[in-house]
PDB file of N, CA and C in Angstrom:
ATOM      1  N   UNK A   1     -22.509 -13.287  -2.760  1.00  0.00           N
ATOM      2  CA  UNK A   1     -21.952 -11.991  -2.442  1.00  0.00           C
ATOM      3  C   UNK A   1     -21.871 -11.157  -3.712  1.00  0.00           C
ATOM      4  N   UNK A   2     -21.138 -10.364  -3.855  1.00  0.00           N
ATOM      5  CA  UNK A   2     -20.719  -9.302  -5.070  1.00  0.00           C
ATOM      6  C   UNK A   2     -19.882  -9.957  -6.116  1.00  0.00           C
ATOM      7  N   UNK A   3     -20.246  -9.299  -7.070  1.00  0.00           N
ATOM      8  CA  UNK A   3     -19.468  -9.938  -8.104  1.00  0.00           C
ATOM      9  C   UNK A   3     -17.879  -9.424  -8.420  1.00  0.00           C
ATOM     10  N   UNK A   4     -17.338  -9.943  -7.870  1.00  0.00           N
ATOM     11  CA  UNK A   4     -15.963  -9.452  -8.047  1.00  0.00           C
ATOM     12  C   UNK A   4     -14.564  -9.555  -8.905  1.00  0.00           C
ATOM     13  N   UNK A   5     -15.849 -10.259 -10.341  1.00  0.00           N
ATOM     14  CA  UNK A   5     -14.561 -10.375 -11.076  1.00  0.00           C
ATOM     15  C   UNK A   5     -13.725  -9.589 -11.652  1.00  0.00           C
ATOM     16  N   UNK A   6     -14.443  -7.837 -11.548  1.00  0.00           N
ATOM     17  CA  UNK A   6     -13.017  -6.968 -11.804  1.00  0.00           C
ATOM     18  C   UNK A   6     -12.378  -6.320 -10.631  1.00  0.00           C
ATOM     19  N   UNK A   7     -11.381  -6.172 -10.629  1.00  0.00           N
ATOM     20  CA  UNK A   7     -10.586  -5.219  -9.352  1.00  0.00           C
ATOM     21  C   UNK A   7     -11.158  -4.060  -9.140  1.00  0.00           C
ATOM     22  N   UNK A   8     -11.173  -3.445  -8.228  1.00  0.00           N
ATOM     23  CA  UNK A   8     -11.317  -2.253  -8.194  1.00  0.00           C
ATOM     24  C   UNK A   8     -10.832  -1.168  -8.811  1.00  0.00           C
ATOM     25  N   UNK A   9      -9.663  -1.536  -8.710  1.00  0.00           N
ATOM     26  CA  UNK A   9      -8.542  -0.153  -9.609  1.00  0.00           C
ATOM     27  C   UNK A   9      -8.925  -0.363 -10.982  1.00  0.00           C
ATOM     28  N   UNK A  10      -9.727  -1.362 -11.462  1.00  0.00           N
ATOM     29  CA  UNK A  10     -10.197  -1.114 -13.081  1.00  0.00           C
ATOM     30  C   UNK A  10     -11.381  -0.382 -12.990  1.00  0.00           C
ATOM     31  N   UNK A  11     -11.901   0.023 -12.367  1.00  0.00           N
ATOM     32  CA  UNK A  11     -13.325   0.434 -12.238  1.00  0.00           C
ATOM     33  C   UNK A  11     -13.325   1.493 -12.436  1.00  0.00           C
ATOM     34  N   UNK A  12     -14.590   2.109 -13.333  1.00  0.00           N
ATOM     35  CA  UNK A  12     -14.538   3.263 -12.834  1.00  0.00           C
ATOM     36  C   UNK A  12     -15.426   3.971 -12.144  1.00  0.00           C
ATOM     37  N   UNK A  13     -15.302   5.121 -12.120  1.00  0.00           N
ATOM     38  CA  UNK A  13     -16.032   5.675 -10.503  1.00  0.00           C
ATOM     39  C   UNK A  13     -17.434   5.102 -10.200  1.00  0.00           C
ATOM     40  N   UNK A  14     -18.416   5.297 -11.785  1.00  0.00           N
ATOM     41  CA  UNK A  14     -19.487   4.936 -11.728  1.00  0.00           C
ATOM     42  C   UNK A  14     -20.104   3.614 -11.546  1.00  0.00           C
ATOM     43  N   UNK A  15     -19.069   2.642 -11.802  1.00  0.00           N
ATOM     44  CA  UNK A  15     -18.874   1.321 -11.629  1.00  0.00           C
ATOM     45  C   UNK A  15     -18.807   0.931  -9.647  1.00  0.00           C
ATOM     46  N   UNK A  16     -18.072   1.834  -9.622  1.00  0.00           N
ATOM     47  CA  UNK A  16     -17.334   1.927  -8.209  1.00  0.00           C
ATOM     48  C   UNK A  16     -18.569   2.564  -7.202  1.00  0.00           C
ATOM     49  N   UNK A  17     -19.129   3.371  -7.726  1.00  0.00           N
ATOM     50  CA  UNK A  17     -20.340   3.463  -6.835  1.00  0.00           C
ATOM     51  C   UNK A  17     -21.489   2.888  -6.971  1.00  0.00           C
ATOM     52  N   UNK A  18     -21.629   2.271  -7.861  1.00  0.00           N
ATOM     53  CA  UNK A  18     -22.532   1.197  -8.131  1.00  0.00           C
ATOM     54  C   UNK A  18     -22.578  -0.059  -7.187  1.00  0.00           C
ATOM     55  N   UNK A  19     -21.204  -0.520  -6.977  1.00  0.00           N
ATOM     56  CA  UNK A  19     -21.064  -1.460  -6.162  1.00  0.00           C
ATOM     57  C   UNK A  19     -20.762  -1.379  -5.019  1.00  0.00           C
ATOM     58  N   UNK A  20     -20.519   0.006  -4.676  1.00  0.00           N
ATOM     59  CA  UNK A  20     -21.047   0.127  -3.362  1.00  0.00           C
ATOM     60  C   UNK A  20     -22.229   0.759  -2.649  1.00  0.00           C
ATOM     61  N   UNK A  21     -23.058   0.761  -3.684  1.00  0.00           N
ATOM     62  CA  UNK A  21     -24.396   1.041  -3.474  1.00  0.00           C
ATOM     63  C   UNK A  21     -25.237  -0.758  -3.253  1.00  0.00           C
ATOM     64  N   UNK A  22     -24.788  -1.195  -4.157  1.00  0.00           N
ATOM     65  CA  UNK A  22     -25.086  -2.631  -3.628  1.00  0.00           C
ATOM     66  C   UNK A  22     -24.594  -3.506  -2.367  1.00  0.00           C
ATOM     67  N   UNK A  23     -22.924  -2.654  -1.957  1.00  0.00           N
ATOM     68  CA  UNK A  23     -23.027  -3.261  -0.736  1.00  0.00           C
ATOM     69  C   UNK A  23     -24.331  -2.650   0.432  1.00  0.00           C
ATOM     70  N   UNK A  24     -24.485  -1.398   0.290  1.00  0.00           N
ATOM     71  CA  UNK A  24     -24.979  -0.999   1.309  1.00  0.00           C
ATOM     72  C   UNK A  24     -26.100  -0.908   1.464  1.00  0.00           C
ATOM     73  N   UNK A  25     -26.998  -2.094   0.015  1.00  0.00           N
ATOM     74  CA  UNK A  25     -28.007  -2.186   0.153  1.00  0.00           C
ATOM     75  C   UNK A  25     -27.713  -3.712   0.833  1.00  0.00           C
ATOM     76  N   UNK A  26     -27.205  -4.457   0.738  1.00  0.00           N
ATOM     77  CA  UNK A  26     -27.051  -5.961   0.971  1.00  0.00           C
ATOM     78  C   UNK A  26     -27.383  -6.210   2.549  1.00  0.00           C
ATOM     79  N   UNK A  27     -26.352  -5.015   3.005  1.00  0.00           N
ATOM     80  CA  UNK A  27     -26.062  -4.407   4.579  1.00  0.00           C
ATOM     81  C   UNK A  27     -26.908  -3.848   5.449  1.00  0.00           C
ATOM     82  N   UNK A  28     -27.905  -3.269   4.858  1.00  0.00           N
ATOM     83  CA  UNK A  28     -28.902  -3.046   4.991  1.00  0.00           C
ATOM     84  C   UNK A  28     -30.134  -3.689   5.488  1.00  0.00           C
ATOM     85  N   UNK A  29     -30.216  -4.666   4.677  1.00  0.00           N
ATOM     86  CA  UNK A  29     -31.216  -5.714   4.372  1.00  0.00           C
ATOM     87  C   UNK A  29     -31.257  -6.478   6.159  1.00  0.00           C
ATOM     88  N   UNK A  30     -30.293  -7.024   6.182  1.00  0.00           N
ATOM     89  CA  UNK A  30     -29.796  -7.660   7.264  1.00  0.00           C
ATOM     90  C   UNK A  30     -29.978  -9.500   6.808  1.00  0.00           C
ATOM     91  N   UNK A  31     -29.654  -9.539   5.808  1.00  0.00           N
ATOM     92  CA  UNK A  31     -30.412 -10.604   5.191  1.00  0.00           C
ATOM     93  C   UNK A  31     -28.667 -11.450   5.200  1.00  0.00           C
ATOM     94  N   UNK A  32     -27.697 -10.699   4.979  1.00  0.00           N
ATOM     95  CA  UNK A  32     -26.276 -11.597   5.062  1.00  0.00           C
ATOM     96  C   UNK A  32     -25.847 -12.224   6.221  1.00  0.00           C
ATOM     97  N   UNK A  33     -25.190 -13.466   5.983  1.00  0.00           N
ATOM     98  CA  UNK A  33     -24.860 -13.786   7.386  1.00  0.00           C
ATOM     99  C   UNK A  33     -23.785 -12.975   8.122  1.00  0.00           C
ATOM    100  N   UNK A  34     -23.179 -13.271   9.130  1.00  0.00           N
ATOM    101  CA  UNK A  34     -22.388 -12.620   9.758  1.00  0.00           C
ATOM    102  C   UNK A  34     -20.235 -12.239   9.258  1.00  0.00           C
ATOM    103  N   UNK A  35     -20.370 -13.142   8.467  1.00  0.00           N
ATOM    104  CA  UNK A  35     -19.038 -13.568   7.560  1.00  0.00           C
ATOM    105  C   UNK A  35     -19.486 -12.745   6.216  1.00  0.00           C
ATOM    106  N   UNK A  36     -20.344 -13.032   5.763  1.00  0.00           N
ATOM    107  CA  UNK A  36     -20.723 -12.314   4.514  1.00  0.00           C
ATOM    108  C   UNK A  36     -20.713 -11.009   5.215  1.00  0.00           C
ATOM    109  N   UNK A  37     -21.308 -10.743   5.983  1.00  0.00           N
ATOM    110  CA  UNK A  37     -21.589  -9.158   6.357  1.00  0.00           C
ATOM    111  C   UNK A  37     -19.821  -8.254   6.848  1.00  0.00           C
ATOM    112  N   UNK A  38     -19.121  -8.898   7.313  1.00  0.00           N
ATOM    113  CA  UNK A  38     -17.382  -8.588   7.614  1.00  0.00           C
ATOM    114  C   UNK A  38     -17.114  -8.354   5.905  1.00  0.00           C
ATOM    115  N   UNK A  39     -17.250  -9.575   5.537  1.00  0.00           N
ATOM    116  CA  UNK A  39     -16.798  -9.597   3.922  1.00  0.00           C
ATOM    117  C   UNK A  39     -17.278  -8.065   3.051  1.00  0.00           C
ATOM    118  N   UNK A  40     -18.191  -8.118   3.229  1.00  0.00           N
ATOM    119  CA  UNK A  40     -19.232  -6.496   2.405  1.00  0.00           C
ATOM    120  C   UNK A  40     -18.336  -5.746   3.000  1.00  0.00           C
ATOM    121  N   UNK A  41     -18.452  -5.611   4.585  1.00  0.00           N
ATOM    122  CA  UNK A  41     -18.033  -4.250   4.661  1.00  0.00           C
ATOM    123  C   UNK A  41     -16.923  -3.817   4.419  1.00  0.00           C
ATOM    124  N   UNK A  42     -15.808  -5.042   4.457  1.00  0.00           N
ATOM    125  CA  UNK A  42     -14.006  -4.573   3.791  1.00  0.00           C
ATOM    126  C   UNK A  42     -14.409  -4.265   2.668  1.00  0.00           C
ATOM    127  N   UNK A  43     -15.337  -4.626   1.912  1.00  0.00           N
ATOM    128  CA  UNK A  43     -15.113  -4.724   0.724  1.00  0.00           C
ATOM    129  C   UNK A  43     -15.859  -2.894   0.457  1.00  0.00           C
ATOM    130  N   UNK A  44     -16.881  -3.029   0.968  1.00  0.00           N
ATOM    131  CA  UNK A  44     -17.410  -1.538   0.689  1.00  0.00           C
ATOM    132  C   UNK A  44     -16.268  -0.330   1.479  1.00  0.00           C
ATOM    133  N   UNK A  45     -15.801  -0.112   2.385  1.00  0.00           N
ATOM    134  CA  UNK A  45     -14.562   0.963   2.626  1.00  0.00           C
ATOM    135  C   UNK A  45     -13.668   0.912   1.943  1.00  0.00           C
ATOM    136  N   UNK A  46     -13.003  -0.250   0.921  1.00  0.00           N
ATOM    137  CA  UNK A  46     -12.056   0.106  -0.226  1.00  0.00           C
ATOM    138  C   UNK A  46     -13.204   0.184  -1.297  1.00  0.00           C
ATOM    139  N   UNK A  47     -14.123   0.179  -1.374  1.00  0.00           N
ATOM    140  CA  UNK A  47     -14.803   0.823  -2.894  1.00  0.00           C
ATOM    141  C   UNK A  47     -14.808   2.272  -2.209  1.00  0.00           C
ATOM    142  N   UNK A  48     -15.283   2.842  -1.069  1.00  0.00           N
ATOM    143  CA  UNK A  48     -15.474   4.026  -0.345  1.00  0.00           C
ATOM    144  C   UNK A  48     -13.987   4.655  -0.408  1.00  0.00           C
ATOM    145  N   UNK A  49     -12.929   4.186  -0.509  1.00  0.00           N
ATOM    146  CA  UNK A  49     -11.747   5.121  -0.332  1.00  0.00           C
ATOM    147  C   UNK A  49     -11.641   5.099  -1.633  1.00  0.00           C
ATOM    148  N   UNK A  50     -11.654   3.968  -2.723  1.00  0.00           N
ATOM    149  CA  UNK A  50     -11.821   4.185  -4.100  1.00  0.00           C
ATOM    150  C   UNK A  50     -11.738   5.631  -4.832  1.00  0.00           C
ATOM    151  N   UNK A  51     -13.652   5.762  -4.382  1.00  0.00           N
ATOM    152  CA  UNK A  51     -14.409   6.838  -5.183  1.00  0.00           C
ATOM    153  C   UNK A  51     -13.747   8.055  -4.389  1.00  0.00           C
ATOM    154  N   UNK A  52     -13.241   7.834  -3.155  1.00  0.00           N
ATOM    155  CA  UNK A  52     -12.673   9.316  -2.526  1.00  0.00           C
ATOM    156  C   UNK A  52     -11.581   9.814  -3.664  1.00  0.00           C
ATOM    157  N   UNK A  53     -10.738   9.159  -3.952  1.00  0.00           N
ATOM    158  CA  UNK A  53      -9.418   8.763  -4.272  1.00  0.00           C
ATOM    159  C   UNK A  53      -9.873   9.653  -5.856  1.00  0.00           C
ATOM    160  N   UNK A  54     -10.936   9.098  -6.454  1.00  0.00           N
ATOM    161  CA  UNK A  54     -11.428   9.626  -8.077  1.00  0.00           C
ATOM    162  C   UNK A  54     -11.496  11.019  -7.783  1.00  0.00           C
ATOM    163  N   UNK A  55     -12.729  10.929  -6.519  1.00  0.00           N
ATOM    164  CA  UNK A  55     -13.180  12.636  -6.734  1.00  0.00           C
ATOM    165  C   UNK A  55     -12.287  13.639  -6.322  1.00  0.00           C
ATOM    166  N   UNK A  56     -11.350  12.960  -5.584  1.00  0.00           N
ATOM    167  CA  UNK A  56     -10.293  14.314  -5.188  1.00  0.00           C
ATOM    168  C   UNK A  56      -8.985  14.763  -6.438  1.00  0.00           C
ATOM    169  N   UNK A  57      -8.658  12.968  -7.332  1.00  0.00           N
ATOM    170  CA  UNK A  57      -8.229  13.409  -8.301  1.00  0.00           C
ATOM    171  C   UNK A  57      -8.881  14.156  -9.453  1.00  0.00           C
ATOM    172  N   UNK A  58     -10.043  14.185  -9.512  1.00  0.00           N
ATOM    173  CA  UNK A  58     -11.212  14.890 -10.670  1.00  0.00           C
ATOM    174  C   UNK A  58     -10.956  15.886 -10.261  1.00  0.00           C
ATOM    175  N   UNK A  59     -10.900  16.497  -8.335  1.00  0.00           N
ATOM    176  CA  UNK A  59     -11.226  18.156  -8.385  1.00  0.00           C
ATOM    177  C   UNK A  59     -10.107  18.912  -8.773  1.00  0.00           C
ATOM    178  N   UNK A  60      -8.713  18.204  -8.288  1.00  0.00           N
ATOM    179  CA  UNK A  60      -7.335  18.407  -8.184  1.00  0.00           C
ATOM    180  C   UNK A  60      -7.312  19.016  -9.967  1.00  0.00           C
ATOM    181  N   UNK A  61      -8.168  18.241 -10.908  1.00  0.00           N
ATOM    182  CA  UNK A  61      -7.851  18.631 -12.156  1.00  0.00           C
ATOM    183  C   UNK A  61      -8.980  20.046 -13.126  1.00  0.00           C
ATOM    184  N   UNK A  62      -9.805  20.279 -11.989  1.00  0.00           N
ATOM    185  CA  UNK A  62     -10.626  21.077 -12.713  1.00  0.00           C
ATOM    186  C   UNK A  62     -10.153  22.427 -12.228  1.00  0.00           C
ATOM    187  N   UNK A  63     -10.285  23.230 -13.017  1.00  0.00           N
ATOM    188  CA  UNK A  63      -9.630  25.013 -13.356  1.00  0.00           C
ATOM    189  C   UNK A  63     -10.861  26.179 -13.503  1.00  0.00           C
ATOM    190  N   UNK A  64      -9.879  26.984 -12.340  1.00  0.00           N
ATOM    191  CA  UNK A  64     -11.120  28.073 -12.648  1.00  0.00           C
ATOM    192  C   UNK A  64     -10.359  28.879 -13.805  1.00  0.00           C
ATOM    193  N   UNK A  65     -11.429  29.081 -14.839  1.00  0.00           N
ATOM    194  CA  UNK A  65     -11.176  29.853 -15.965  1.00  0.00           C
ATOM    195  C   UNK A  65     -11.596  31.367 -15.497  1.00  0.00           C
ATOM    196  N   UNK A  66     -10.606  32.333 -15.705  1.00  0.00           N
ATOM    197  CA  UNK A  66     -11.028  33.870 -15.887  1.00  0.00           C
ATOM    198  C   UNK A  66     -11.564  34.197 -17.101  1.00  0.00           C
ATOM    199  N   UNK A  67     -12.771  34.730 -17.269  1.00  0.00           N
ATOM    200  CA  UNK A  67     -12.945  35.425 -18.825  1.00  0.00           C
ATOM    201  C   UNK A  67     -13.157  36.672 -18.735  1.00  0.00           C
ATOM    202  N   UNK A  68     -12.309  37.043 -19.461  1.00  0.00           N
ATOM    203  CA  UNK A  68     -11.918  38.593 -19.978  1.00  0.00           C
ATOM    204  C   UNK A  68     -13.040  39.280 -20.520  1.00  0.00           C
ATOM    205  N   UNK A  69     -13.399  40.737 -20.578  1.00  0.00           N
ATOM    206  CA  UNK A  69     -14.195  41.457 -21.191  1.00  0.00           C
ATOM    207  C   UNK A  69     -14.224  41.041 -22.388  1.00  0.00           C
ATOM    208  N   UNK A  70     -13.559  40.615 -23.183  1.00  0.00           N
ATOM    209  CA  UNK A  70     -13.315  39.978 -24.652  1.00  0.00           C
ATOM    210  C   UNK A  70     -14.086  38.985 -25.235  1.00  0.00           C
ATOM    211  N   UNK A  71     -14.369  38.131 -23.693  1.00  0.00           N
ATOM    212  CA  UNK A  71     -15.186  36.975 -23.666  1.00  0.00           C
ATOM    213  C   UNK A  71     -13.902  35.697 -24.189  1.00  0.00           C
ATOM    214  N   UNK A  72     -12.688  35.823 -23.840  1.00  0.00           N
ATOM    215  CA  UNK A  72     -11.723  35.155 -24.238  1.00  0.00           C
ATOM    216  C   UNK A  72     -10.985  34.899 -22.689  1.00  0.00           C
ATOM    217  N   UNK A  73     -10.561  33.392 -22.733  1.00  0.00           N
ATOM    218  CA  UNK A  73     -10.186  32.583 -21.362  1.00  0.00           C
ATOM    219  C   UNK A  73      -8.835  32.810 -21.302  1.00  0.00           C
ATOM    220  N   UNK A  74      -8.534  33.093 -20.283  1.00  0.00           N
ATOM    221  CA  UNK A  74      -7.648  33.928 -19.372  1.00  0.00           C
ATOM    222  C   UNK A  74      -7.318  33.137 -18.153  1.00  0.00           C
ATOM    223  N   UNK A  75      -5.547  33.738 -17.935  1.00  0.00           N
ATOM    224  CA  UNK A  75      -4.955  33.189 -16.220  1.00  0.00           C
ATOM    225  C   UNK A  75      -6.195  31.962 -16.054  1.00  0.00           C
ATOM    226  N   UNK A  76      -5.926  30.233 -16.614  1.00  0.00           N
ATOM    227  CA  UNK A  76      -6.549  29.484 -15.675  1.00  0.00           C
ATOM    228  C   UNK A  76      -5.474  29.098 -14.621  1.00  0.00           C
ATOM    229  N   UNK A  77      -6.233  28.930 -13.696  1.00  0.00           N
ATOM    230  CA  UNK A  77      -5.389  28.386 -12.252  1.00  0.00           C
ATOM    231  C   UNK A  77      -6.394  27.267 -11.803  1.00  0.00           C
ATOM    232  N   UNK A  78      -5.534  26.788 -10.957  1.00  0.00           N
ATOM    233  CA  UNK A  78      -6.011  25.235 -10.426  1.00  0.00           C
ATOM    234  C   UNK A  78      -6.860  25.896  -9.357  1.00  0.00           C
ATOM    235  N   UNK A  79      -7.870  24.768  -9.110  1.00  0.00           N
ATOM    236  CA  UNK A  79      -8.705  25.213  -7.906  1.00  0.00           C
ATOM    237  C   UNK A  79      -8.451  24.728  -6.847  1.00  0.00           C
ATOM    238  N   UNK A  80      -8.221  25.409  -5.695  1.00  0.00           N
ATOM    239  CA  UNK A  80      -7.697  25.141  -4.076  1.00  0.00           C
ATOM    240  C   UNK A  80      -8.872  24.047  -3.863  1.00  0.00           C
ATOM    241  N   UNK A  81      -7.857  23.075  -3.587  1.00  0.00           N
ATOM    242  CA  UNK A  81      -8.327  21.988  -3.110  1.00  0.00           C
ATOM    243  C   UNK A  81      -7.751  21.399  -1.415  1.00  0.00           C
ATOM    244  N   UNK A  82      -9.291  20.854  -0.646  1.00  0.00           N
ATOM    245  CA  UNK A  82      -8.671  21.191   0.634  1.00  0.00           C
ATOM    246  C   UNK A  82      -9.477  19.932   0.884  1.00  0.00           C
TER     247      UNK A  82
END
């Protein structure tokens, strides 16, 4: 199966989609047995809520910058996140 000797919550995103790019190639295949294949897929929807979990905290943190005629950054505000 996958190599799971780090947790998930150590991972990071790119790590995190990495390995669930390998589940869903594994899954794919049709090559796992039926226990292995239950096993992947818990395992790939917490890597899948994972990377949700990153990208909504990544957007939550990025700012739209105003720039002024000055060419100098101005009023940033958070970007509506939905």
């Amino acid at each position: 199966m996958n190599d799971k000797s780090k947790p998930i919550s150590e991972m990071s995103f790119e790590e995190a989609m990495a390995a669930l790019e390998q589940v869903v190639s594994r899954l794919e295949s049709g090559n796992a047995a039926l226990e292995d294949s239950i096993d992947l897929y818990t395992y790939g929807t917490e890597l899948k809520a994972y990377c949700e979990t990153k990208l909504r905290d990544a957007q939550a943190k990025i700012e739209k910058i105003t720039v002024g005629a000055d060419g100098q950054a101005s009023g940033a505000t958070p970007l509506d996140v939905e």
